[in-house]
Protein backbone atom coordinates (compact mmCIF):
# COMPACT_ATOMS: atom_id res chain seq x y z
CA UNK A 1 0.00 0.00 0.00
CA UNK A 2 3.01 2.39 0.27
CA UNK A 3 4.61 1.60 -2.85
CA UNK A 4 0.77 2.76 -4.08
CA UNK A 5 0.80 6.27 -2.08
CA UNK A 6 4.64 6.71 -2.98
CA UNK A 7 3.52 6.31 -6.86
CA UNK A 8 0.70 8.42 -6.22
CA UNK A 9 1.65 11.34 -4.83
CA UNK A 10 4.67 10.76 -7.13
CA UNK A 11 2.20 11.07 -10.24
CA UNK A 12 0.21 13.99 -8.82
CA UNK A 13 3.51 16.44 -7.22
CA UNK A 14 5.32 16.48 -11.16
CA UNK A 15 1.82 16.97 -13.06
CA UNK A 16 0.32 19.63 -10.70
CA UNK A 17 -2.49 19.19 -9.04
CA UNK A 18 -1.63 23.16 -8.03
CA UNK A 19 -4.17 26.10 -7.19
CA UNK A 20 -4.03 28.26 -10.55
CA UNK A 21 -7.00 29.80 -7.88
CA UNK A 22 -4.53 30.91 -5.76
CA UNK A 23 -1.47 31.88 -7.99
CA UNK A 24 -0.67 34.47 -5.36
CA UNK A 25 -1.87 32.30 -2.47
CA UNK A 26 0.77 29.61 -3.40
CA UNK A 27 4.03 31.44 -4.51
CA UNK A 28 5.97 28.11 -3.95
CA UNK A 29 4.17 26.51 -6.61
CA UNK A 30 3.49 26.77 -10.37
CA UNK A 31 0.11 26.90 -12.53
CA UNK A 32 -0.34 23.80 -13.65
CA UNK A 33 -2.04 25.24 -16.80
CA UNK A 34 0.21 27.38 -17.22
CA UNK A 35 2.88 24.34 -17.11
CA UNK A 36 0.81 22.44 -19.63
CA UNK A 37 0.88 25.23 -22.07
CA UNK A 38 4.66 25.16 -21.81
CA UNK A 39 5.48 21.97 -22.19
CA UNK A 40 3.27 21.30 -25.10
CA UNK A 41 5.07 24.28 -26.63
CA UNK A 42 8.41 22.67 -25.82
CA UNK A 43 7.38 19.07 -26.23
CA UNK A 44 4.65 18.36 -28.76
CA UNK A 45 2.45 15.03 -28.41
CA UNK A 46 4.57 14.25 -25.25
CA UNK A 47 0.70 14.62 -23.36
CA UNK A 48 -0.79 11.59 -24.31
CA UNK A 49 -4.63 11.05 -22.88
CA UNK A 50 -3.96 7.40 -22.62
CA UNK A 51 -0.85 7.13 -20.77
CA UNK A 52 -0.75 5.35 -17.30
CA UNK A 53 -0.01 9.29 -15.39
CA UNK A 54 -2.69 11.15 -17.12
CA UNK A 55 -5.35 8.13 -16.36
CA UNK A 56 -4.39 8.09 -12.72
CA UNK A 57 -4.34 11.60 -12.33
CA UNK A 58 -7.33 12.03 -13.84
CA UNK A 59 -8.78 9.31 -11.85
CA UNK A 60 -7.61 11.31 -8.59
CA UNK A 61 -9.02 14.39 -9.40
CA UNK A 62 -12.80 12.68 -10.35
CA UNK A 63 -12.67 10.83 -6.87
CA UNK A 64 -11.79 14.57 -5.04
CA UNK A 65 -14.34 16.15 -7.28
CA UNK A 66 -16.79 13.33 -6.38
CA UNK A 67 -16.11 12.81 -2.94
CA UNK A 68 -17.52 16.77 -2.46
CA UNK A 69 -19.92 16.29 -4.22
CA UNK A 70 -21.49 13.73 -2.05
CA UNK A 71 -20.43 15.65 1.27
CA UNK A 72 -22.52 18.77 -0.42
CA UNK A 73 -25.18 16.71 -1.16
CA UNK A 74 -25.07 14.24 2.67
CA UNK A 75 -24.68 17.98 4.36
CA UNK A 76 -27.85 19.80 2.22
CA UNK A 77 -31.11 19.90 3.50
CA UNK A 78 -34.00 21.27 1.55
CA UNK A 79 -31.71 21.92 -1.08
CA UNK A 80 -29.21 23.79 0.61
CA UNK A 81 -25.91 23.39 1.91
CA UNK A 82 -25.49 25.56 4.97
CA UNK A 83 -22.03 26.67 5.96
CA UNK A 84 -21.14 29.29 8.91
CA UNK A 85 -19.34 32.29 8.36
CA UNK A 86 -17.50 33.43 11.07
CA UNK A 87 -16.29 36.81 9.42
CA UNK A 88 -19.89 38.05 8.89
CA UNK A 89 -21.53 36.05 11.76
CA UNK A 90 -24.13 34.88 9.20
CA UNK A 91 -24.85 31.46 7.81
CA UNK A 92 -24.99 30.97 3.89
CA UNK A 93 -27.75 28.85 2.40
CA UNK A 94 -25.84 27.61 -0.96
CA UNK A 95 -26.19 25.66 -3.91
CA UNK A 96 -23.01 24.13 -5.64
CA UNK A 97 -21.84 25.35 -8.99
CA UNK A 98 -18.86 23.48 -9.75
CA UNK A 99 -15.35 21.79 -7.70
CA UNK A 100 -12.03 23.12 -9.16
CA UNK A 101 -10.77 19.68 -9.91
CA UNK A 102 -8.32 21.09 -11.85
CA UNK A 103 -6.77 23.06 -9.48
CA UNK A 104 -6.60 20.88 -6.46
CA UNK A 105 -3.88 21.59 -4.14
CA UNK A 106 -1.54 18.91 -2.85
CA UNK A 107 -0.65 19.57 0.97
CA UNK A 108 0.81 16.28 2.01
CA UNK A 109 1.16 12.54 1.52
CA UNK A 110 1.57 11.17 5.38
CA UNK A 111 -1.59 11.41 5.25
CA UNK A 112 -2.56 12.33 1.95
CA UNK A 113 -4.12 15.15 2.52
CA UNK A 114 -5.35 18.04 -0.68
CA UNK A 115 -7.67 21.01 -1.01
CA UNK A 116 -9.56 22.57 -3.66
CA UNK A 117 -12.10 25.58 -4.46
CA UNK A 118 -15.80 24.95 -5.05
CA UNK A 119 -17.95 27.57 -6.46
CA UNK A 120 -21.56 28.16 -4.78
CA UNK A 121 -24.36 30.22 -5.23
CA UNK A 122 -26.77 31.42 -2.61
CA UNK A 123 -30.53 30.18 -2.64
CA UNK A 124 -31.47 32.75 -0.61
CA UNK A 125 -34.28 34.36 -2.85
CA UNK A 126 -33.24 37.37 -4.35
CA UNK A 127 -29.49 37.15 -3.03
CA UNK A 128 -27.27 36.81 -6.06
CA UNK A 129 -23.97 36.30 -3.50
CA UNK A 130 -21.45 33.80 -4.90
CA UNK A 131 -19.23 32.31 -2.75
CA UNK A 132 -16.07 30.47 -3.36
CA UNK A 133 -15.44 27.70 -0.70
CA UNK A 134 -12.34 25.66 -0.02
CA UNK A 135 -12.71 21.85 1.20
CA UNK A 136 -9.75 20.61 2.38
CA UNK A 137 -9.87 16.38 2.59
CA UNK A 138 -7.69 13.39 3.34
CA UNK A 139 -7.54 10.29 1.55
CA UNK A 140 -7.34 6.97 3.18
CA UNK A 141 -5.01 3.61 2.39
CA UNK A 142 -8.49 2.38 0.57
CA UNK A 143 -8.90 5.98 -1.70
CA UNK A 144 -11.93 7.08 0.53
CA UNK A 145 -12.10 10.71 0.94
CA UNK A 146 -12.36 12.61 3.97
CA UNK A 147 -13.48 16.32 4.09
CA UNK A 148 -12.39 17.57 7.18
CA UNK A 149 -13.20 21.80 7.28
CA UNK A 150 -14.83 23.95 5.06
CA UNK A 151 -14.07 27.42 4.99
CA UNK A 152 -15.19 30.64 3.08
CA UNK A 153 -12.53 31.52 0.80
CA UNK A 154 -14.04 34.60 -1.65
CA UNK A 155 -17.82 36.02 -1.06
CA UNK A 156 -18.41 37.86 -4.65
CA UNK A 157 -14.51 37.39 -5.52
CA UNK A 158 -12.90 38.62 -2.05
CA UNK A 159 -10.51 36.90 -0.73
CA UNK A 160 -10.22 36.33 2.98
CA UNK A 161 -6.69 35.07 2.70
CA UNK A 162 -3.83 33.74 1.52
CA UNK A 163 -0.52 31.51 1.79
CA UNK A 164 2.87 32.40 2.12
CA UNK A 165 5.80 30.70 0.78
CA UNK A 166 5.79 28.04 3.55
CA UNK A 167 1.79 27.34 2.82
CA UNK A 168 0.60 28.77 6.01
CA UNK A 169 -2.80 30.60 5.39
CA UNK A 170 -2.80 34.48 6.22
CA UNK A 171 -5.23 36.92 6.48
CA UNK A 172 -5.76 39.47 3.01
CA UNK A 173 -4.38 42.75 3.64
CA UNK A 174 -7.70 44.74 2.07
């Protein structure tokens, strides 16, 4: 089983599972579409959809994407999933958009443990609020997924932090 985390998290650190959402928020780390962009510049056809990396990455990022899906949907009620936030004292009533699966951030491997941006939409009648949310998960020896906080990232595109170069989150300077 540690051969198949080593390989893993060997696969995903080299292809990027980065946060092109947070170019500023991760300094330490590239945009993996930006890095995609290069390297097909520099190395044509090297990219190939059916090669063992890009299936297993791929695979990764559709369990992540998946595995927040279903906490959204085991966490709504009435069609809502409620988060608290602490900033504005308020709880949001939301409805997901989409998971940034494509920009999921890798933060460890001893436990394997990633984040990623979701994008939500209030339900609140007549509220037109978007909020950006990050769910941060570990995986388990089996591949089970583990979402263990939630926390308001952006309401309507504001940030409410950041990392510095050693991935520690910091408050915005606004």
């Amino acid at each position: 089983m540690k051969k198949t985390l080593a390989m893993i998290a060997g696969l995903l650190l080299p292809i990027g599972l980065m946060a092109a959402e947070h170019p500023k928020e991760h300094p330490t780390m590239k945009s993996s579409e930006t890095e995609s962009k290069d390297a097909k510049k520099e190395h044509p056809g090297h990219e190939h959809p059916f090669s063992k990396g890009w299936r297993e990455e791929r695979k990764l990022r559709n369990e992540f994407d998946q595995s927040v899906k279903d906490y959204v949907k085991a966490q709504s009620a009435n069609g809502a999933f409620k988060v608290h936030d602490d900033k504005l004292g308020k709880d949001w009533e939301l409805k997901l958009d989409k998971v940034h699966k494509n920009k999921i951030v890798h933060l460890s491997d001893k436990p394997f443990r990633c984040f990623a941006c979701a994008d939500f939409q209030s339900v609140t009648k007549g509220d037109k609020t978007k909020v950006d949310l990050d769910f941060y998960a570990t995986r388990d020896d089996k591949g089970v997924y583990t979402v263990d906080k939630v926390i308001v990232h952006k309401v309507n595109g504001q940030p409410r932090y950041t990392y510095n170069d050693k991935n520690e989150m910091v408050p915005v300077n606004q």
